[in-house]
PDB file of N, CA and C in Angstrom:
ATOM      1  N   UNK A   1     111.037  -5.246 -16.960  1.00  0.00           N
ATOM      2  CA  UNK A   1     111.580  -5.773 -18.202  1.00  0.00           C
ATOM      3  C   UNK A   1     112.459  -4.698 -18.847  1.00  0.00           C
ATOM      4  N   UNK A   2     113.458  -5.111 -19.809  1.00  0.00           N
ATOM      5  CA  UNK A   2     113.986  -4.141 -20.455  1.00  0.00           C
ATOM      6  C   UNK A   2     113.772  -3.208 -21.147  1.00  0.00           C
ATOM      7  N   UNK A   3     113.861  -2.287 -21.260  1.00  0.00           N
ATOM      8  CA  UNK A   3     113.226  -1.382 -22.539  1.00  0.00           C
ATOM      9  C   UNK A   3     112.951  -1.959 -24.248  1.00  0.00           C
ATOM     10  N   UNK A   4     114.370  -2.843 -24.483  1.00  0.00           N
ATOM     11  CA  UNK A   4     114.008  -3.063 -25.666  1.00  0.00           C
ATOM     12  C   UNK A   4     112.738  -4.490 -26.073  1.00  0.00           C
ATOM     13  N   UNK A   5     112.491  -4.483 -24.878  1.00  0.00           N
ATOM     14  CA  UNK A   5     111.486  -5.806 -24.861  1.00  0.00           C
ATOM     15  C   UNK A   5     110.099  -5.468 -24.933  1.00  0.00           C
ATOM     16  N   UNK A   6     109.780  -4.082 -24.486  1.00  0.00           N
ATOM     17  CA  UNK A   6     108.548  -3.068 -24.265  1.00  0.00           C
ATOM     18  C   UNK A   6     107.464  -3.181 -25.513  1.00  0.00           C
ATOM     19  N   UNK A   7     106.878  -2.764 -25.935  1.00  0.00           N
ATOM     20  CA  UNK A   7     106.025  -2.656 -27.381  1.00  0.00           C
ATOM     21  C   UNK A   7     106.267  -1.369 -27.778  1.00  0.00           C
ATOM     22  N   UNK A   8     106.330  -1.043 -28.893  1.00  0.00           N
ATOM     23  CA  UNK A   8     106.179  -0.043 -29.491  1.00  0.00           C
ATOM     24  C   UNK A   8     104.880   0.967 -29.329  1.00  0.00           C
ATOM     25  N   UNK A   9     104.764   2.305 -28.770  1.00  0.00           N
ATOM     26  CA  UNK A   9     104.104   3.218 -28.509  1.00  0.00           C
ATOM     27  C   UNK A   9     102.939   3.253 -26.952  1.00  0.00           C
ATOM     28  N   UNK A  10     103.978   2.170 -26.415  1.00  0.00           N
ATOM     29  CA  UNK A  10     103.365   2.317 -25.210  1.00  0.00           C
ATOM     30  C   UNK A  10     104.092   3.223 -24.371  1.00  0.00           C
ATOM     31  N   UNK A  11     103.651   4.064 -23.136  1.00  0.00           N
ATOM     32  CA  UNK A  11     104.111   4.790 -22.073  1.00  0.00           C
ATOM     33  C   UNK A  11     104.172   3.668 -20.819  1.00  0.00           C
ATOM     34  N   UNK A  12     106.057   4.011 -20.865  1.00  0.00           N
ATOM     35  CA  UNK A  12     106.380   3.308 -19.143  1.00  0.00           C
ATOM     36  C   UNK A  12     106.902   3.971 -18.677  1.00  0.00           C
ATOM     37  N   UNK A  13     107.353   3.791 -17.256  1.00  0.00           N
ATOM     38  CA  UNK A  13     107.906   4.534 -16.362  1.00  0.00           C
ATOM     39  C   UNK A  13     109.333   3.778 -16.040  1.00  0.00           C
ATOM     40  N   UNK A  14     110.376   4.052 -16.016  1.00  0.00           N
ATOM     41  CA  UNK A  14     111.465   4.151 -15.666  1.00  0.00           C
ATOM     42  C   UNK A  14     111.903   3.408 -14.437  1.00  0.00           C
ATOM     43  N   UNK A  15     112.212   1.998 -13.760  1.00  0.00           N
ATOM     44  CA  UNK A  15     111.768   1.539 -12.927  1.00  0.00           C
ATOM     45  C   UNK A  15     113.585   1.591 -12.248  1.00  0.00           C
ATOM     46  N   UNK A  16     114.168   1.140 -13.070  1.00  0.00           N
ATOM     47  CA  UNK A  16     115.780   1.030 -12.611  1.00  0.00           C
ATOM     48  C   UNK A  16     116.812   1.392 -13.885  1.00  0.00           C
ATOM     49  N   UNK A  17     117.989   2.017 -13.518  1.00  0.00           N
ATOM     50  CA  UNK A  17     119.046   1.619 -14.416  1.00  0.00           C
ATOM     51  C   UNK A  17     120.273   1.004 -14.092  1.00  0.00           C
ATOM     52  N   UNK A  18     120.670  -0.356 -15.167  1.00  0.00           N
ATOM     53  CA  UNK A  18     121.647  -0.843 -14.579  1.00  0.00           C
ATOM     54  C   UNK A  18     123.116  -0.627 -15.220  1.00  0.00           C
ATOM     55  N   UNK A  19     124.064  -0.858 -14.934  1.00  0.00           N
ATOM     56  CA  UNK A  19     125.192  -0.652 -15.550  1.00  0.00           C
ATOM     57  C   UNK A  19     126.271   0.199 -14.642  1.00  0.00           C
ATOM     58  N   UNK A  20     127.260   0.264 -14.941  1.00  0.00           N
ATOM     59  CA  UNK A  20     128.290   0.885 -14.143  1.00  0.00           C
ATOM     60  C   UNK A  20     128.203   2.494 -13.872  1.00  0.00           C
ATOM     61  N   UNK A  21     128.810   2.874 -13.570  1.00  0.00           N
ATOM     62  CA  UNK A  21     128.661   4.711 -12.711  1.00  0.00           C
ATOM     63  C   UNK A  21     128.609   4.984 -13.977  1.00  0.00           C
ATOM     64  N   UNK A  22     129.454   4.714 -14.854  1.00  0.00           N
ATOM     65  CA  UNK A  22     129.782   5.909 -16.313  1.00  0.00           C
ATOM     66  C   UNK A  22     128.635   5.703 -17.237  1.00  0.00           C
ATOM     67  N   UNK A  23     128.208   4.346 -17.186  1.00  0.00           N
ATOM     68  CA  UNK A  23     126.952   4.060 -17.917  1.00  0.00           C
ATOM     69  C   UNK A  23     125.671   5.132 -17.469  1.00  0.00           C
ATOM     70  N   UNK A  24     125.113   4.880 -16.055  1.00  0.00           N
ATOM     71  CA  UNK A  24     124.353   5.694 -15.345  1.00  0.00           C
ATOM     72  C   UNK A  24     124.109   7.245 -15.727  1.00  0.00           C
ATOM     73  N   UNK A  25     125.280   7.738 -15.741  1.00  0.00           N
ATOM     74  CA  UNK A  25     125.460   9.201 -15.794  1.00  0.00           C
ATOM     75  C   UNK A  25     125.412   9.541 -17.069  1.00  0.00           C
ATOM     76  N   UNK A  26     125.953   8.682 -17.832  1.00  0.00           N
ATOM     77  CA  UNK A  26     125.517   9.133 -19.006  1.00  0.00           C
ATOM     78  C   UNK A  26     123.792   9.309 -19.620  1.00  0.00           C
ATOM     79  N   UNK A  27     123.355   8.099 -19.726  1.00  0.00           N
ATOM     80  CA  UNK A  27     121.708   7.652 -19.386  1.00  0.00           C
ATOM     81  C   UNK A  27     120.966   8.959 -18.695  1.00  0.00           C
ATOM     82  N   UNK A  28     121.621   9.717 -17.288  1.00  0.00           N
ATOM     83  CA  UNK A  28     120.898  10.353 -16.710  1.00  0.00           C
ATOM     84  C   UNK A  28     121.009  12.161 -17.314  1.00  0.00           C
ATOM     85  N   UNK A  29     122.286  12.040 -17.611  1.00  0.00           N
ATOM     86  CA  UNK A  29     122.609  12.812 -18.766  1.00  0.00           C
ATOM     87  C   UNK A  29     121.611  13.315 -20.174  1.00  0.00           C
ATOM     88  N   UNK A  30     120.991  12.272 -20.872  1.00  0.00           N
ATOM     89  CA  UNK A  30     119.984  12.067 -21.136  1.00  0.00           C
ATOM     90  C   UNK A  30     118.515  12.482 -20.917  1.00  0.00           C
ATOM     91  N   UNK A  31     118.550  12.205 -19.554  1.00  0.00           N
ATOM     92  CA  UNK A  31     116.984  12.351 -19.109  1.00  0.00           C
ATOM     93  C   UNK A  31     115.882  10.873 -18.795  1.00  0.00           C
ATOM     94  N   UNK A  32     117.435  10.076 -19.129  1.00  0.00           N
ATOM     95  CA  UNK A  32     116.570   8.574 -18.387  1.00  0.00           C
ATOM     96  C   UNK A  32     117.261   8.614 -17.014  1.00  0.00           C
ATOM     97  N   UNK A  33     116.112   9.015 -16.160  1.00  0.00           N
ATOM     98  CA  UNK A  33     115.776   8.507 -14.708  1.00  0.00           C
ATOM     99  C   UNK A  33     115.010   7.937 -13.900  1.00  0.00           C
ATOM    100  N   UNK A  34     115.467   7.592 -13.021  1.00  0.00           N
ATOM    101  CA  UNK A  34     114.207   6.826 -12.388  1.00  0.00           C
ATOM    102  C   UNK A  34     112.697   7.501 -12.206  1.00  0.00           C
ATOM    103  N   UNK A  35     111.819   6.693 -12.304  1.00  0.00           N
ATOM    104  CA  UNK A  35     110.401   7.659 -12.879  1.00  0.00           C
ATOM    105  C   UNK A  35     109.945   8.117 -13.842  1.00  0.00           C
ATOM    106  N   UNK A  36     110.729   8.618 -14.587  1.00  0.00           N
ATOM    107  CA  UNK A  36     110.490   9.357 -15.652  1.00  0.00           C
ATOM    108  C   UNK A  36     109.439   8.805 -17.017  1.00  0.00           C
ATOM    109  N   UNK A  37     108.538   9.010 -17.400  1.00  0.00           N
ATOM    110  CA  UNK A  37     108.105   8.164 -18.354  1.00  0.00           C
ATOM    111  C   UNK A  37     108.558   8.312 -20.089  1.00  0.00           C
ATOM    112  N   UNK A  38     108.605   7.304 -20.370  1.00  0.00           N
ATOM    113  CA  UNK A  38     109.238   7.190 -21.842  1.00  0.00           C
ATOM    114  C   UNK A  38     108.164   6.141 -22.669  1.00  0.00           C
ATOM    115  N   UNK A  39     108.761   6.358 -24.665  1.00  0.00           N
ATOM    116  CA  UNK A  39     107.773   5.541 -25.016  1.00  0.00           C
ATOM    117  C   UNK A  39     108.672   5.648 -26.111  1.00  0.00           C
ATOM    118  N   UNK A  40     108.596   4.246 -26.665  1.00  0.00           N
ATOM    119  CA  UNK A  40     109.471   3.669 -27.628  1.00  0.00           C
ATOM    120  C   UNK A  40     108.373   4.531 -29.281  1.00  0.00           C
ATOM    121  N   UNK A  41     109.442   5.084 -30.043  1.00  0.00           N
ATOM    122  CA  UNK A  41     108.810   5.698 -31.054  1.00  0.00           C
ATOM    123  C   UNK A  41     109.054   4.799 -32.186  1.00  0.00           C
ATOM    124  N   UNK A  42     109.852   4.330 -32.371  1.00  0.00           N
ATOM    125  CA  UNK A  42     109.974   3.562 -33.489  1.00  0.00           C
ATOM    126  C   UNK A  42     111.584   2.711 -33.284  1.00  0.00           C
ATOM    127  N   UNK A  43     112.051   1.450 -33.961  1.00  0.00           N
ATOM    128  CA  UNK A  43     113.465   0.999 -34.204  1.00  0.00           C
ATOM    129  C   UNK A  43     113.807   0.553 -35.759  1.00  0.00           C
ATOM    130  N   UNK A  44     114.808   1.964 -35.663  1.00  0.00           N
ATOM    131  CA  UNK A  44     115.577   1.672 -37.029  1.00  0.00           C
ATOM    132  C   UNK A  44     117.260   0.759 -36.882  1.00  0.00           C
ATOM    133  N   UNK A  45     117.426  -0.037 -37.761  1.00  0.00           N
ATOM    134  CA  UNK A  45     118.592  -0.592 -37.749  1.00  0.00           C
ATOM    135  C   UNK A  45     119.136  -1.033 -36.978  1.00  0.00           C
ATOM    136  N   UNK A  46     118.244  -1.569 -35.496  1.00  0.00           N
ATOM    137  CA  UNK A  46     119.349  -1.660 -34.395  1.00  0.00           C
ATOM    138  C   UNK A  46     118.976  -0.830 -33.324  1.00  0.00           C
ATOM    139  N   UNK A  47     118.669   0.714 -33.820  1.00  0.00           N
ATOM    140  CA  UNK A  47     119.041   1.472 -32.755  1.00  0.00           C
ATOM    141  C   UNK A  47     117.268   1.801 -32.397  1.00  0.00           C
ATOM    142  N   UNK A  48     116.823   2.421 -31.041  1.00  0.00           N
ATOM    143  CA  UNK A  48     115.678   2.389 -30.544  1.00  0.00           C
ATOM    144  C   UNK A  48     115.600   4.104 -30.780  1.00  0.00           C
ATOM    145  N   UNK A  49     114.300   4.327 -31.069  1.00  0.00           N
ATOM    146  CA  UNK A  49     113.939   5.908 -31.031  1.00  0.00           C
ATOM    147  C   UNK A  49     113.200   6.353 -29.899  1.00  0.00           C
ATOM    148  N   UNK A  50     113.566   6.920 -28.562  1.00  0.00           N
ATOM    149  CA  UNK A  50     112.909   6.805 -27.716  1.00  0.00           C
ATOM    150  C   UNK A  50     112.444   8.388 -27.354  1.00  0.00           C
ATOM    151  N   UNK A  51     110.760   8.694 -26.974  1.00  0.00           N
ATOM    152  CA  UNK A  51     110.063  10.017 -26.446  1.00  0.00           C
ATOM    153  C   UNK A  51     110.683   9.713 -25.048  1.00  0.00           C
ATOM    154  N   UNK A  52     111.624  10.672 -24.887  1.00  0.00           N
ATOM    155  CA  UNK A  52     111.554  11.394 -22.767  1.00  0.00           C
ATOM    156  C   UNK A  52     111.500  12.715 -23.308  1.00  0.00           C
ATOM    157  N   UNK A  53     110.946  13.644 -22.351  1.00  0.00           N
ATOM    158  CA  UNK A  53     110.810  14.869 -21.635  1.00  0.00           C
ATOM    159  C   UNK A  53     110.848  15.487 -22.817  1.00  0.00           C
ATOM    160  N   UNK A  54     109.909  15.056 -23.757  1.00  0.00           N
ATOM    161  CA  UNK A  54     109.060  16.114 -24.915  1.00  0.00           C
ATOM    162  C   UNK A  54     110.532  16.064 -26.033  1.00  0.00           C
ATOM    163  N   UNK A  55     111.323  15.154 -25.876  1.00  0.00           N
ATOM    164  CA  UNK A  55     112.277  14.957 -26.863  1.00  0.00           C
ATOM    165  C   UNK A  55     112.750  13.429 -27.316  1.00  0.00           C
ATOM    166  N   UNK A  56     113.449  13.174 -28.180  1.00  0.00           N
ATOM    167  CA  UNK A  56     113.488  11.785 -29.020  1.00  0.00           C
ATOM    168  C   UNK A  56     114.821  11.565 -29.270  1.00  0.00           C
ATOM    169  N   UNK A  57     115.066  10.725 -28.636  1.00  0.00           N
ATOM    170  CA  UNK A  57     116.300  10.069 -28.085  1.00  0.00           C
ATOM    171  C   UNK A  57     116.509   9.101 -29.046  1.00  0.00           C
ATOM    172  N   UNK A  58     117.654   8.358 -29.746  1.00  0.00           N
ATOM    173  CA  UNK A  58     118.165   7.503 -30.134  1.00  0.00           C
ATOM    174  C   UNK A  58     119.178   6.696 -29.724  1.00  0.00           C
ATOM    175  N   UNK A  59     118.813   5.272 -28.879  1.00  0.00           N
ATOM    176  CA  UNK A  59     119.699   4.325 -28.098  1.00  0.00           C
ATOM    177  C   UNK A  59     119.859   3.288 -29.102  1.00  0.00           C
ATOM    178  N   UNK A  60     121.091   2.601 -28.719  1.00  0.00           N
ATOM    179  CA  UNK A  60     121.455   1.623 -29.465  1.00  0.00           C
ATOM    180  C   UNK A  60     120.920   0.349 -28.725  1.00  0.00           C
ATOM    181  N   UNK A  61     121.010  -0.697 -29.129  1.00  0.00           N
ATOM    182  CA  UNK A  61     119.993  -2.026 -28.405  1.00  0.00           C
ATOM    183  C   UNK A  61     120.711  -2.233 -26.668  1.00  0.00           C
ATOM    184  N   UNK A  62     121.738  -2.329 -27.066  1.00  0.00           N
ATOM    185  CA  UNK A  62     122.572  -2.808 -25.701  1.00  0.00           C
ATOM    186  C   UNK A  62     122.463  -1.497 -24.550  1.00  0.00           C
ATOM    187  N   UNK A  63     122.396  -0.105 -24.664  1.00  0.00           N
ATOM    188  CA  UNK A  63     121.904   0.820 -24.332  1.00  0.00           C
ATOM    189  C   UNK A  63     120.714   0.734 -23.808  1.00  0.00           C
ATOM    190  N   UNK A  64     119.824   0.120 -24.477  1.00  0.00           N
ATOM    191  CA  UNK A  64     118.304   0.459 -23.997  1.00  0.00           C
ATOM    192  C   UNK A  64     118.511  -1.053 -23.022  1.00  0.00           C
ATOM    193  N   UNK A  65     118.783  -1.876 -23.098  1.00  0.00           N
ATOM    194  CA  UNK A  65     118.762  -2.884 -22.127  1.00  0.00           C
ATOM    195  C   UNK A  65     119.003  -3.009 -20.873  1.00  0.00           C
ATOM    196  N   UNK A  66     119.822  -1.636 -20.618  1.00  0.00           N
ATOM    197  CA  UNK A  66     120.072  -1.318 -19.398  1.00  0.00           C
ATOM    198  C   UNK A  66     118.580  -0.406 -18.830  1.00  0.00           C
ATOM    199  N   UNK A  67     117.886  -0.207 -19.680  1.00  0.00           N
ATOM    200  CA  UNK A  67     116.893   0.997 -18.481  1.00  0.00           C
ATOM    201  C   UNK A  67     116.026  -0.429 -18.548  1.00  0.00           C
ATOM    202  N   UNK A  68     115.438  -0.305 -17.026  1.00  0.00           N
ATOM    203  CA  UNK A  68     114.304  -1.082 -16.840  1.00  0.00           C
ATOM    204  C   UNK A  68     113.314  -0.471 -16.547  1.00  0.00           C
ATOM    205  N   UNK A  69     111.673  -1.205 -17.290  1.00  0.00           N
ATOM    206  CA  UNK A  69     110.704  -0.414 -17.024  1.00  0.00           C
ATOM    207  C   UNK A  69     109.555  -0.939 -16.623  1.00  0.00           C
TER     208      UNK A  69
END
């Protein structure tokens, strides 16, 4: 399922990302990769607050729709 579909303060793992090369790299850029586990911290306004790799990421909705988890 998508990330933004997930529940709030659960831990998933990183199953796919979809979107074009520039999308990808950016995302991986990030620290969303495949495997990796993440956990939705909170959503303000739209945008998703997301825990990877002991740091807190802020994606916008259409952003997080691309990681699958």
């Amino acid at each position: 399922m998508p990330l933004i579909l997930a529940g709030k303060g659960n831990e998933m793992n990183i199953i796919k990302i979809i979107g074009n090369d520039e999308t990808k790299r950016f995302l991986n850029s990030l620290g969303f990769v495949v495997g990796e586990t993440v956990k939705i911290i909170s959503e303000i306004g739209g945008n998703i607050i997301i825990n990877i790799k002991d740091s807190r990421v802020a994606l916008d909705k259409s952003m997080a729709s691309r990681i699958i988890v």
